[in-house]
C-alpha atoms as a PDB file:
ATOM      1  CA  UNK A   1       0.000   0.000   0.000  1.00  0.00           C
ATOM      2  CA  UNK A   2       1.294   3.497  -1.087  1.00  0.00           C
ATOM      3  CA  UNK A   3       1.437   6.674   1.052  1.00  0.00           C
ATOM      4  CA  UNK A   4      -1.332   7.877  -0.590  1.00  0.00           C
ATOM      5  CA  UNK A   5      -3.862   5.094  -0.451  1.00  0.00           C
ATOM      6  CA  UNK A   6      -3.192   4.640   3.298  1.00  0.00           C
ATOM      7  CA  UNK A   7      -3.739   8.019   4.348  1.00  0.00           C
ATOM      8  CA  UNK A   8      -7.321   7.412   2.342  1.00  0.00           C
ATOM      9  CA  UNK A   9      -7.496   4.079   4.544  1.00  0.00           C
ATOM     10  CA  UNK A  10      -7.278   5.824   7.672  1.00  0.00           C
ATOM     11  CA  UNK A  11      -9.412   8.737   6.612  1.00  0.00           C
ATOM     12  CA  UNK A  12     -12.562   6.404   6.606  1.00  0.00           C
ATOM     13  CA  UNK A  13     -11.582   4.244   9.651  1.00  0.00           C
ATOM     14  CA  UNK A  14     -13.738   4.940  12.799  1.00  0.00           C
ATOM     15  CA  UNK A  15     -12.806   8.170  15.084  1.00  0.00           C
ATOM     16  CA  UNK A  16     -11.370   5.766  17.627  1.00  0.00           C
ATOM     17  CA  UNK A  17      -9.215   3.457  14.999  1.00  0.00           C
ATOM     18  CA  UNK A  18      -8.122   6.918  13.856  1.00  0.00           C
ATOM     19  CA  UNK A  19      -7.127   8.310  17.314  1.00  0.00           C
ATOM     20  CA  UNK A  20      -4.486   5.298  17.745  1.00  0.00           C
ATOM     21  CA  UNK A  21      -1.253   5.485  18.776  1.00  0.00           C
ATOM     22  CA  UNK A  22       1.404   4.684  15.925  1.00  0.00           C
ATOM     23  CA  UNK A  23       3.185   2.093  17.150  1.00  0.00           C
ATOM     24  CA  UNK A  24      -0.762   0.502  17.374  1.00  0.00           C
ATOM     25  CA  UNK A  25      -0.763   1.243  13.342  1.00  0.00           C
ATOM     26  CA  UNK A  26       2.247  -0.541  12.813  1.00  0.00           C
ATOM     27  CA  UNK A  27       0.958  -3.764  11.955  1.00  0.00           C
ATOM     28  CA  UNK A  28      -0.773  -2.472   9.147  1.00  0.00           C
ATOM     29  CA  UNK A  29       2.840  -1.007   7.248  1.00  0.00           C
ATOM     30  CA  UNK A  30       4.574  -3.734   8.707  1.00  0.00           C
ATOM     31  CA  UNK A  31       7.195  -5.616   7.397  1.00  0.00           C
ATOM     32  CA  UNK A  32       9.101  -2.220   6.661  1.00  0.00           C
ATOM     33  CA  UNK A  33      11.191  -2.130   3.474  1.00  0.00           C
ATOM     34  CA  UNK A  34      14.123  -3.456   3.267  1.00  0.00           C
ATOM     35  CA  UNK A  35      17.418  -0.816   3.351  1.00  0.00           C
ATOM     36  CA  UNK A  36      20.559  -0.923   1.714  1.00  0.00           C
ATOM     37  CA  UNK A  37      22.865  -3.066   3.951  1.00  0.00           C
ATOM     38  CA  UNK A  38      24.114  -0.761   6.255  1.00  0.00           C
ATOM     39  CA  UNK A  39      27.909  -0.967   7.297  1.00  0.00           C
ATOM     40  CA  UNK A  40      29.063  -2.542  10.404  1.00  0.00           C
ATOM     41  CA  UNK A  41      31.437  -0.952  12.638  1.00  0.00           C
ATOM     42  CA  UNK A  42      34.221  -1.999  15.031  1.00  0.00           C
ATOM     43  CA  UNK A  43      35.904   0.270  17.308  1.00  0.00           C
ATOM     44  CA  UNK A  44      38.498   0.550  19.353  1.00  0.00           C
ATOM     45  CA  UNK A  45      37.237   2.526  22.696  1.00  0.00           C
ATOM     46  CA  UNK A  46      39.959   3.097  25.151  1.00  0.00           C
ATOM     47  CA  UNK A  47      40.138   5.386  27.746  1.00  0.00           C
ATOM     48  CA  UNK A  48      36.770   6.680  28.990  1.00  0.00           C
ATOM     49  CA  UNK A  49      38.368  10.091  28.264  1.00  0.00           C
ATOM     50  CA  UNK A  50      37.585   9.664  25.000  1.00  0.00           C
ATOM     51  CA  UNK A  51      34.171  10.755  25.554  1.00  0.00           C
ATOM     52  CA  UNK A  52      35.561  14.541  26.825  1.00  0.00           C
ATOM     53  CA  UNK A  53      38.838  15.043  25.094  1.00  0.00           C
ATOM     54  CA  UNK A  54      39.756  15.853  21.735  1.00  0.00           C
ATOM     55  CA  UNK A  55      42.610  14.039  19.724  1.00  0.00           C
ATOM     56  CA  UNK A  56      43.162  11.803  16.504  1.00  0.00           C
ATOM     57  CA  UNK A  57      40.798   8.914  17.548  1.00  0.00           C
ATOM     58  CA  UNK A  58      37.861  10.740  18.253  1.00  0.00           C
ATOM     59  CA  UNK A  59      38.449  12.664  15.160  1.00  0.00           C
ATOM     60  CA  UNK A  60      38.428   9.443  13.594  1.00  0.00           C
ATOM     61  CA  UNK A  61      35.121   8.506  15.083  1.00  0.00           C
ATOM     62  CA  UNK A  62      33.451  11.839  13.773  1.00  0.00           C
ATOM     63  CA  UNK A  63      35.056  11.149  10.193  1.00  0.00           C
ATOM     64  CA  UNK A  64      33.871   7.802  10.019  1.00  0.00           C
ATOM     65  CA  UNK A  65      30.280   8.614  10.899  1.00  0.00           C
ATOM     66  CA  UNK A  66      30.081  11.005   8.064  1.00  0.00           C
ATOM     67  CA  UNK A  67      30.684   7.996   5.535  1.00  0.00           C
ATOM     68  CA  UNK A  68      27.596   6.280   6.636  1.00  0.00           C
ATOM     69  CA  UNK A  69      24.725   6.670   5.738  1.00  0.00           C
ATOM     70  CA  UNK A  70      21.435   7.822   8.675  1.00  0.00           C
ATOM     71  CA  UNK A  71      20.798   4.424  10.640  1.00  0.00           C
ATOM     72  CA  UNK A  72      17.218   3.850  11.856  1.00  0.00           C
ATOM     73  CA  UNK A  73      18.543   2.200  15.149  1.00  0.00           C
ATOM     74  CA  UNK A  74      22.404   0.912  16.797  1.00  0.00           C
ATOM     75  CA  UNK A  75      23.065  -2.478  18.493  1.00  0.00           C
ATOM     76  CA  UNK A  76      26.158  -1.968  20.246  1.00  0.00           C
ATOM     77  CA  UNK A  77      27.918  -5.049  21.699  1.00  0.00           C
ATOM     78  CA  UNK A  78      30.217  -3.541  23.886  1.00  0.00           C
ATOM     79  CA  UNK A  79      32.972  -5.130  25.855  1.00  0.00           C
ATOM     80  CA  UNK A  80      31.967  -3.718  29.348  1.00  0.00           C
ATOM     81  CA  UNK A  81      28.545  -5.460  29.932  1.00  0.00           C
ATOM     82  CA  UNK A  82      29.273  -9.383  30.370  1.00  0.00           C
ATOM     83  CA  UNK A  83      26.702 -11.487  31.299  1.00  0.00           C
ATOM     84  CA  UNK A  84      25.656 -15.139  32.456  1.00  0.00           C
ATOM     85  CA  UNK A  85      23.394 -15.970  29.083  1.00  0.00           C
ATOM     86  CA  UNK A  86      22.326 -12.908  26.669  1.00  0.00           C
ATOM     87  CA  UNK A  87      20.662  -9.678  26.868  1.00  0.00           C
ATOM     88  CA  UNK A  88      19.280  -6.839  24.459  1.00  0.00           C
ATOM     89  CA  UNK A  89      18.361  -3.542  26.939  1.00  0.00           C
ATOM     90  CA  UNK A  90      14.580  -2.869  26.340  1.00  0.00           C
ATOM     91  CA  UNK A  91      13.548   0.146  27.621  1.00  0.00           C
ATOM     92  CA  UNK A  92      12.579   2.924  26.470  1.00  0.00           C
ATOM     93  CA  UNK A  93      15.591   5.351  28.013  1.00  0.00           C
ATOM     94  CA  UNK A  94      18.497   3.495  28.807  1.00  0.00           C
ATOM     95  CA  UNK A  95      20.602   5.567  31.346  1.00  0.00           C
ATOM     96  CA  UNK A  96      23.990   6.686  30.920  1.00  0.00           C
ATOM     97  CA  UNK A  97      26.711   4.255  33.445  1.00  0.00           C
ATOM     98  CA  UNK A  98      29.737   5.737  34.338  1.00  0.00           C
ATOM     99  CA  UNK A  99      30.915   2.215  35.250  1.00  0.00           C
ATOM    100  CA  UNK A 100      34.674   3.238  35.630  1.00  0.00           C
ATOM    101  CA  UNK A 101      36.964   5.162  38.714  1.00  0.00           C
ATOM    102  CA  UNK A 102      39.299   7.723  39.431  1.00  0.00           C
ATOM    103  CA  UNK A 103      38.459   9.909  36.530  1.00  0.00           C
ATOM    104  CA  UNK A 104      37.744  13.811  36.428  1.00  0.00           C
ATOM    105  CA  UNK A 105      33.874  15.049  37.426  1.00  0.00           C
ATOM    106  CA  UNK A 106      33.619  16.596  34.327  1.00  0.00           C
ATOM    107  CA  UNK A 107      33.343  12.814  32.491  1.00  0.00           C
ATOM    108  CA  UNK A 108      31.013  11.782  35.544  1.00  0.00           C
ATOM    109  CA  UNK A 109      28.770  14.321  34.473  1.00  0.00           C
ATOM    110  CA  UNK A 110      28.393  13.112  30.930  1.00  0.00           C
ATOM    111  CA  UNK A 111      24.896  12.045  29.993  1.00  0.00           C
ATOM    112  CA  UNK A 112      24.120  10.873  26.783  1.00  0.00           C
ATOM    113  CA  UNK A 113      20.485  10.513  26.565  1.00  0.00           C
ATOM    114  CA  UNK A 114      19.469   8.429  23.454  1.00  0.00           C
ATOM    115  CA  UNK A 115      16.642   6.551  23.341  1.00  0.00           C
ATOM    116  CA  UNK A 116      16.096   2.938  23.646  1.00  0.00           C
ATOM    117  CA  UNK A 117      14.260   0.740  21.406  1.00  0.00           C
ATOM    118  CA  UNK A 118      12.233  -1.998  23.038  1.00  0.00           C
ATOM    119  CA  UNK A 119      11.344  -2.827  19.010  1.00  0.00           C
ATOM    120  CA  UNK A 120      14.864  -3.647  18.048  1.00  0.00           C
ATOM    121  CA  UNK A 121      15.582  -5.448  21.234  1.00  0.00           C
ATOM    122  CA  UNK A 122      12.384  -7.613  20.548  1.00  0.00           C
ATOM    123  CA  UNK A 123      13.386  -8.309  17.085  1.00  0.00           C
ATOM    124  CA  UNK A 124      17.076  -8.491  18.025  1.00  0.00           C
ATOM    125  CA  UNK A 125      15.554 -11.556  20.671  1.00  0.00           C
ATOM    126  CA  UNK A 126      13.470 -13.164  17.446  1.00  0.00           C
ATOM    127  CA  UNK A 127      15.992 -13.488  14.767  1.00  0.00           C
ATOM    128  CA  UNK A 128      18.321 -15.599  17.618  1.00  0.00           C
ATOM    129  CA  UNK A 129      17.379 -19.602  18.160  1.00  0.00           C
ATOM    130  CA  UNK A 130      20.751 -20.936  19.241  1.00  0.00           C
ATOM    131  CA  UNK A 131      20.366 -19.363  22.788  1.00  0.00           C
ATOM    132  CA  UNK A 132      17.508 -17.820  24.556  1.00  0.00           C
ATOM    133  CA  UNK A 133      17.936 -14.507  24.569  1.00  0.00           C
ATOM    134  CA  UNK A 134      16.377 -12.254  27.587  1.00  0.00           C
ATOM    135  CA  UNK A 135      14.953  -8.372  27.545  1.00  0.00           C
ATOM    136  CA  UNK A 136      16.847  -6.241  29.930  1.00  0.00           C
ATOM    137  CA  UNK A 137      15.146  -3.465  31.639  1.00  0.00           C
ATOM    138  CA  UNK A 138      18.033  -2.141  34.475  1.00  0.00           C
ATOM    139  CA  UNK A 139      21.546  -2.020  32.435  1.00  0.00           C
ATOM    140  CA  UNK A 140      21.883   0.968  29.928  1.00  0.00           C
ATOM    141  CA  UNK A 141      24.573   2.171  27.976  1.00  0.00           C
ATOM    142  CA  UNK A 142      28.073   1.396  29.346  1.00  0.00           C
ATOM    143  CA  UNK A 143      30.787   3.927  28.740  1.00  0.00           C
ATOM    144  CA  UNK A 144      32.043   1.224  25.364  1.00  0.00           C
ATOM    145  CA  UNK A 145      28.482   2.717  24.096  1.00  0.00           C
ATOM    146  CA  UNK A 146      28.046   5.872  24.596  1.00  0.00           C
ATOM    147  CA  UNK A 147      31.764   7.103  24.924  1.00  0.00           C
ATOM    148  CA  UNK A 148      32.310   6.465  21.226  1.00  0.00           C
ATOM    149  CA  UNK A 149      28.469   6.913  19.970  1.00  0.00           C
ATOM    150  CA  UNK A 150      28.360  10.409  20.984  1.00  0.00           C
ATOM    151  CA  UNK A 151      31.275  11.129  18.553  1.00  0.00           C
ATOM    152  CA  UNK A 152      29.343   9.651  15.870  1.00  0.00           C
ATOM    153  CA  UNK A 153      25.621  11.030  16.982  1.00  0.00           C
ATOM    154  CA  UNK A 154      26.242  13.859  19.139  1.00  0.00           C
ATOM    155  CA  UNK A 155      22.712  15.298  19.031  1.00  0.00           C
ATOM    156  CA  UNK A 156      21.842  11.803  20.856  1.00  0.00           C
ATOM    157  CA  UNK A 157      19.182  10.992  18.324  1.00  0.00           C
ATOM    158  CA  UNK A 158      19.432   7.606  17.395  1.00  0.00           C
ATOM    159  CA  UNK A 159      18.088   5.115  19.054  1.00  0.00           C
ATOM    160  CA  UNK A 160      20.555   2.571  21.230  1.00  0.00           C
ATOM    161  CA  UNK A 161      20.362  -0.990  22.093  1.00  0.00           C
ATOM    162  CA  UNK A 162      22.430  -3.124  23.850  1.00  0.00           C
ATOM    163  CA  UNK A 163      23.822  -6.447  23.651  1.00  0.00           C
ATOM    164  CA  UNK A 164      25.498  -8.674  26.211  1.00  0.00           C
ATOM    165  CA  UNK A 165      28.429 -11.016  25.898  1.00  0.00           C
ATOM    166  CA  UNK A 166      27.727 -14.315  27.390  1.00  0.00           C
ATOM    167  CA  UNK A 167      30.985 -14.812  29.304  1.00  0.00           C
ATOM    168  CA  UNK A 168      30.420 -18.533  30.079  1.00  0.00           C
ATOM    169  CA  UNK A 169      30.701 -19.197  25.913  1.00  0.00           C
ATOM    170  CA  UNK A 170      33.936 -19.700  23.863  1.00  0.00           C
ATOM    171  CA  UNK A 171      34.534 -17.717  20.962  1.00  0.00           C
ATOM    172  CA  UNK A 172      33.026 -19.549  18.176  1.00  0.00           C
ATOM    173  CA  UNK A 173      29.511 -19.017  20.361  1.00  0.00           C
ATOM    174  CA  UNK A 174      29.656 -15.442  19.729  1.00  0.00           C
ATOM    175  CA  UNK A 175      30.984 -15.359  16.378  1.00  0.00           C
ATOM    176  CA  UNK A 176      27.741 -17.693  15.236  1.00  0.00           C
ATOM    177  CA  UNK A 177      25.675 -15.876  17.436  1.00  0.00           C
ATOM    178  CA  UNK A 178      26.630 -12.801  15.369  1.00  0.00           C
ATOM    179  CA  UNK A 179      25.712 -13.952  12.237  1.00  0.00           C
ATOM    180  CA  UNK A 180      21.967 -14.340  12.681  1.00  0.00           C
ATOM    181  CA  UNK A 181      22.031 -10.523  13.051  1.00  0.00           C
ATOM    182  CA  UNK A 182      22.707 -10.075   9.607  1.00  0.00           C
ATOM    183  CA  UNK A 183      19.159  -9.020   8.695  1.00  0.00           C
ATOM    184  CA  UNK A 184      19.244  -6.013  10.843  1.00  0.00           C
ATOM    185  CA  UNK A 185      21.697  -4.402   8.301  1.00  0.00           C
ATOM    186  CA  UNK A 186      19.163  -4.449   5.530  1.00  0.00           C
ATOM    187  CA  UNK A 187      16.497  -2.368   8.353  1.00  0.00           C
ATOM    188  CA  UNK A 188      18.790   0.608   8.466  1.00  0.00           C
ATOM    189  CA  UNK A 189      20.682  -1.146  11.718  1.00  0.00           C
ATOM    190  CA  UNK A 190      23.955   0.195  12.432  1.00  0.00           C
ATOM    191  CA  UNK A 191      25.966  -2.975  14.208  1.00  0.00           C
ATOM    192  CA  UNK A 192      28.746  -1.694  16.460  1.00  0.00           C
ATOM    193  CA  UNK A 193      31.583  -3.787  18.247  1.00  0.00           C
ATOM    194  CA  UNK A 194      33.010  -1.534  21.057  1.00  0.00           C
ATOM    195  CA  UNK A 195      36.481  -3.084  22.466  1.00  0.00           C
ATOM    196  CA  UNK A 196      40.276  -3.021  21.814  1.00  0.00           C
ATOM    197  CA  UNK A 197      42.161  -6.058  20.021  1.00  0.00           C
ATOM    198  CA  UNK A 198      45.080  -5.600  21.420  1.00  0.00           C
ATOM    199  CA  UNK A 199      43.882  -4.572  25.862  1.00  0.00           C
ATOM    200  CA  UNK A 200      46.275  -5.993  28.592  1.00  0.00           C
ATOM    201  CA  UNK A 201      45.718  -3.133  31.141  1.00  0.00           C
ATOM    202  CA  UNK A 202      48.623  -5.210  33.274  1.00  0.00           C
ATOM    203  CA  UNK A 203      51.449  -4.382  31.094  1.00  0.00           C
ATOM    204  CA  UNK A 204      50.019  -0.484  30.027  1.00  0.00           C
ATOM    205  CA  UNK A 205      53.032   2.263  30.389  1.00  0.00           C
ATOM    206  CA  UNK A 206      50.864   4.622  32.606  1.00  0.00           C
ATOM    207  CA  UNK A 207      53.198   7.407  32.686  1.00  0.00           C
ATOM    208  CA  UNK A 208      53.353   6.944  28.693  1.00  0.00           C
ATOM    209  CA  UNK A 209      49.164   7.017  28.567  1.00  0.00           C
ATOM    210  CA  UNK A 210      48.847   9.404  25.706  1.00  0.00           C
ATOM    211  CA  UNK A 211      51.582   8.197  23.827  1.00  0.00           C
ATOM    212  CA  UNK A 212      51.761   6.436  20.296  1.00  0.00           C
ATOM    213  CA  UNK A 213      53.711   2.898  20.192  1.00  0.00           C
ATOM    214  CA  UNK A 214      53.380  -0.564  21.008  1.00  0.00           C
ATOM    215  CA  UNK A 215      55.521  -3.186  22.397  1.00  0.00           C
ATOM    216  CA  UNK A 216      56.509  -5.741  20.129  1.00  0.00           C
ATOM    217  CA  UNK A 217      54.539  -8.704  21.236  1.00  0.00           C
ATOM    218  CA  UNK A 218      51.668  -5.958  20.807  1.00  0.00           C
ATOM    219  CA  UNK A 219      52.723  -4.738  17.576  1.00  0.00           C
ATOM    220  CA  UNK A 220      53.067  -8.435  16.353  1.00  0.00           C
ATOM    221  CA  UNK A 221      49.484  -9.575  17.144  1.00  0.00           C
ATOM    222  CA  UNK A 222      48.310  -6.391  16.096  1.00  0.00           C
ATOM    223  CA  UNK A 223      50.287  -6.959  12.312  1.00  0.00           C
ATOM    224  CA  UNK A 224      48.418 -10.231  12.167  1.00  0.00           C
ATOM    225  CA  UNK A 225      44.883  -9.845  13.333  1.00  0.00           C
ATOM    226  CA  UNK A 226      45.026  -6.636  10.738  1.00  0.00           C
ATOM    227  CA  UNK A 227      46.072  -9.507   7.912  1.00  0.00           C
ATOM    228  CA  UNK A 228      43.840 -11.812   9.044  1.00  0.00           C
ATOM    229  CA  UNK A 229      40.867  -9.244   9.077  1.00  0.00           C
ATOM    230  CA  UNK A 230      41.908  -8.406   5.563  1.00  0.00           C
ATOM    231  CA  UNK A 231      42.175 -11.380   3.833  1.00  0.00           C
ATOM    232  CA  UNK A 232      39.091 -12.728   5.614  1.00  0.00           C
ATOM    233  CA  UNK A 233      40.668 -15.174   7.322  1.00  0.00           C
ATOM    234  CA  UNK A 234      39.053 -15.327  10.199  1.00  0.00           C
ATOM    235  CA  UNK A 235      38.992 -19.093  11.726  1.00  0.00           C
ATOM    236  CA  UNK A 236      42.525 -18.004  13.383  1.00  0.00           C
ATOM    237  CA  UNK A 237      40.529 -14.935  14.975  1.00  0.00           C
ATOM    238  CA  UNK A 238      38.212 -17.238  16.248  1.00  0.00           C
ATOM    239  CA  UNK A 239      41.198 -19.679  17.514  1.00  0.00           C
ATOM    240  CA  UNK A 240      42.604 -16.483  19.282  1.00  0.00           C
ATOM    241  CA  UNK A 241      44.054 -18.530  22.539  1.00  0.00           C
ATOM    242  CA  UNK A 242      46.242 -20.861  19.663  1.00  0.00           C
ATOM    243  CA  UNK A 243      48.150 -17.988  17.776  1.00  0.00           C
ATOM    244  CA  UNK A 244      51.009 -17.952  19.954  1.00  0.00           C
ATOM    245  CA  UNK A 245      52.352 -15.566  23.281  1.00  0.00           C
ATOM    246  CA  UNK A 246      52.064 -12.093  21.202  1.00  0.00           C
ATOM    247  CA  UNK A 247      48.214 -13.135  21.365  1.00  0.00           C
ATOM    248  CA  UNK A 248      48.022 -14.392  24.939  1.00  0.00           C
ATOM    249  CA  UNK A 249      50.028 -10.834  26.101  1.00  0.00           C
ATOM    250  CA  UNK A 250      47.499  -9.208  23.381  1.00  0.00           C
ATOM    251  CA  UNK A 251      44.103 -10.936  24.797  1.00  0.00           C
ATOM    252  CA  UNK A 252      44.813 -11.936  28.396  1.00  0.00           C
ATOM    253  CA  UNK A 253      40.565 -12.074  29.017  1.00  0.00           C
ATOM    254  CA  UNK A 254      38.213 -11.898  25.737  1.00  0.00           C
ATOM    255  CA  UNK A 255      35.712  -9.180  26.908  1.00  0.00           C
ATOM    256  CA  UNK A 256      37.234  -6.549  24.591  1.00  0.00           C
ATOM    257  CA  UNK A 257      38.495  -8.761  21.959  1.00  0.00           C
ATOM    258  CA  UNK A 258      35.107 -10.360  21.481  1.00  0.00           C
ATOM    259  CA  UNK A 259      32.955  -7.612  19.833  1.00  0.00           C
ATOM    260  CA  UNK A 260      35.616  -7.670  17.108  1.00  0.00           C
ATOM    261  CA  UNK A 261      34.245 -10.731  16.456  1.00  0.00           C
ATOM    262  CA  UNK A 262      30.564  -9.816  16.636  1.00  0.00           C
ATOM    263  CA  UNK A 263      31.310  -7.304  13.719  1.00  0.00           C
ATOM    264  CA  UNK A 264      33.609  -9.449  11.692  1.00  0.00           C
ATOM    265  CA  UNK A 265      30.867 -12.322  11.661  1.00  0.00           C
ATOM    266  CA  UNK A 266      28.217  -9.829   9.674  1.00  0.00           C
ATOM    267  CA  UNK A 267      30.777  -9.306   6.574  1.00  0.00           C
ATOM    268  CA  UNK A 268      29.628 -10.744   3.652  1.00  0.00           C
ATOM    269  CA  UNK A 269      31.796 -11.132   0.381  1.00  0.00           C
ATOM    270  CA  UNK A 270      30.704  -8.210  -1.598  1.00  0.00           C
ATOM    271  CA  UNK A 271      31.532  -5.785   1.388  1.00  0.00           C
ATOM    272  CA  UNK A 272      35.043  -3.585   1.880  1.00  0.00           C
ATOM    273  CA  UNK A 273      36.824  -3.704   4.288  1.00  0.00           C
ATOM    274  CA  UNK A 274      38.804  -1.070   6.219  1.00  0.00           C
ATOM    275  CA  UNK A 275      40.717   0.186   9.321  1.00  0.00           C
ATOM    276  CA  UNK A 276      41.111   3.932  11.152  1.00  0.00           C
ATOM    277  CA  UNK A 277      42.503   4.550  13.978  1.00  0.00           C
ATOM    278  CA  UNK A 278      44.909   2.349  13.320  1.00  0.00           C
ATOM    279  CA  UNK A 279      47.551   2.523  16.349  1.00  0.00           C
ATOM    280  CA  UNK A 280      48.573   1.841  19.360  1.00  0.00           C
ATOM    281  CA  UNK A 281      49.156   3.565  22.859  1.00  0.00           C
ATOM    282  CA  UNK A 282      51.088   3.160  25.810  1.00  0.00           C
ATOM    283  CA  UNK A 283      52.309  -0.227  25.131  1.00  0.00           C
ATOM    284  CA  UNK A 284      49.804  -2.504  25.369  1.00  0.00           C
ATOM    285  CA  UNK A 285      46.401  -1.266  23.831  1.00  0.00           C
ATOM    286  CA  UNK A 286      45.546  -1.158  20.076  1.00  0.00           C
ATOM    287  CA  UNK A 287      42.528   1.693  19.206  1.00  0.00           C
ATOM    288  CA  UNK A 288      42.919   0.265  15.691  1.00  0.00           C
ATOM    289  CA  UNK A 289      38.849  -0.212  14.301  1.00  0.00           C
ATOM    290  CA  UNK A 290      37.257  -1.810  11.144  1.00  0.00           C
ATOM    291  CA  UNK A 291      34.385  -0.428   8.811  1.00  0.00           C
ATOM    292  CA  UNK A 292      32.644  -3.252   6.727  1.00  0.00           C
ATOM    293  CA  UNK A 293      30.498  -1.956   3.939  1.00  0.00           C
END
């Protein structure tokens, strides 16, 4: 049915029909059209300070934003909400967490107040059958949400959703688990990962924080998950605790290293590939990130 001839519809439904919400209307325009396949993202998140200073990587967010096109909705899988099982947040305004310490009031005070979408987390919950999947109502966004996303939509206007990362499931879980959300790409989804690749906190040069370079064993895993991600390759991703020491220093627990995954699962064959951001800082973190499409 066209614009037109459903405006006509409604014009000759009853006074109370009429006076319906429109989320009570949507099963009559329902399935929506399909999109374009929108591009997936994955990026590297770092320091919460991120969300309140300027420099090269949030510049890099704000670039990278510009190349794609209006999303209807974001599921983030972020690295800082891990779970027993999986969860989509459902309501309708997911608060802002500061779920970090020791940092300056002024990043405390950050709220970024997008909505929710209870729609996308229900149809988020439909499209997976290899694991029940439950509808959150007291997380919200973490700061590997919002600390990035409000470089990309600053006015706060897109709606966010949430996944969580089952922590009791190896890596091929999440990887498969990923791909059933590939028809929330052609529904004007934007798919974010929010982690690091390379994130051993233990071996970070604090007094070197804002500085540019890795340490080899960093630098090596880093040279090879980039070739792997660009060549499609990515059984050894998957097999991350077999590729050797640089990868074990590299990925010492899989929280941030998983939503790579999540991201790289959704490429299909016809879509680029790319990376931003691409270095490292203070030793032992990589904010290298990926655009697919």
């Amino acid at each position: 049915m066209d614009r037109k001839s459903f405006l006509k519809t409604l014009a000759v439904l009853p006074v109370t029909a009429a006076a319906m919400k429109l989320h009570e209307l949507r099963p009559l325009t329902d399935p929506l059209p399909n999109t374009q396949a929108m591009p997936v993202l994955f990026l590297g998140h770092g320091s919460p300070m991120n969300a309140i200073e300027e420099n090269e990587f949030v510049t890099g967010f704000r670039n990278i934003a510009k190349t794609i096109p209006q999303p209807t909705a974001i599921l983030c899988i972020s690295a800082h909400w891990e779970t027993k099982g999986t969860f989509v947040t459902a309501m309708q305004q997911p608060p802002t967490i500061h779920d970090f310490g020791g940092f300056p009031k002024e990043l405390y005070d950050v709220r970024y107040n997008a909505p929710g979408s209870p729609d996308l987390a229900s149809k988020t919950k439909s499209l997976i059958t290899q694991t029940e999947v439950g509808l959150d109502d007291k997380w919200g966004l973490d700061h590997g949400a919002w600390s990035v996303i409000k470089h990309l939509y600053p006015k706060a206007d897109v709606p966010v959703v949430q996944m969580s990362l089952d922590y009791t499931k190896p890596a091929q879980f999440h990887y498969e688990l990923a791909r059933q959300l590939q028809a929330l790409r052609k529904k004007g989804v934007l798919i974010i990962g929010s982690g690091n690749m390379v994130h051993n906190l233990g071996m970070v040069e604090w007094r070197r924080l804002n500085e540019t370079f890795g340490f080899d064993w960093a630098v090596e895993a880093s040279e090879k998950m980039k070739q792997l991600i660009l060549s499609d390759n990515h059984t050894p991703l998957i097999q991350y605790s077999s590729q050797g020491r640089a990868f074990q220093l590299s990925i010492p627990s899989p929280e941030h290293y998983l939503p790579l995954l999540y991201s790289l699962a959704l490429k299909e064959k016809q879509d680029s590939i790319s990376l931003f951001n691409d270095k490292a800082l203070a030793g032992s973190l990589t904010m290298t990130s990926v655009k697919i499409g």
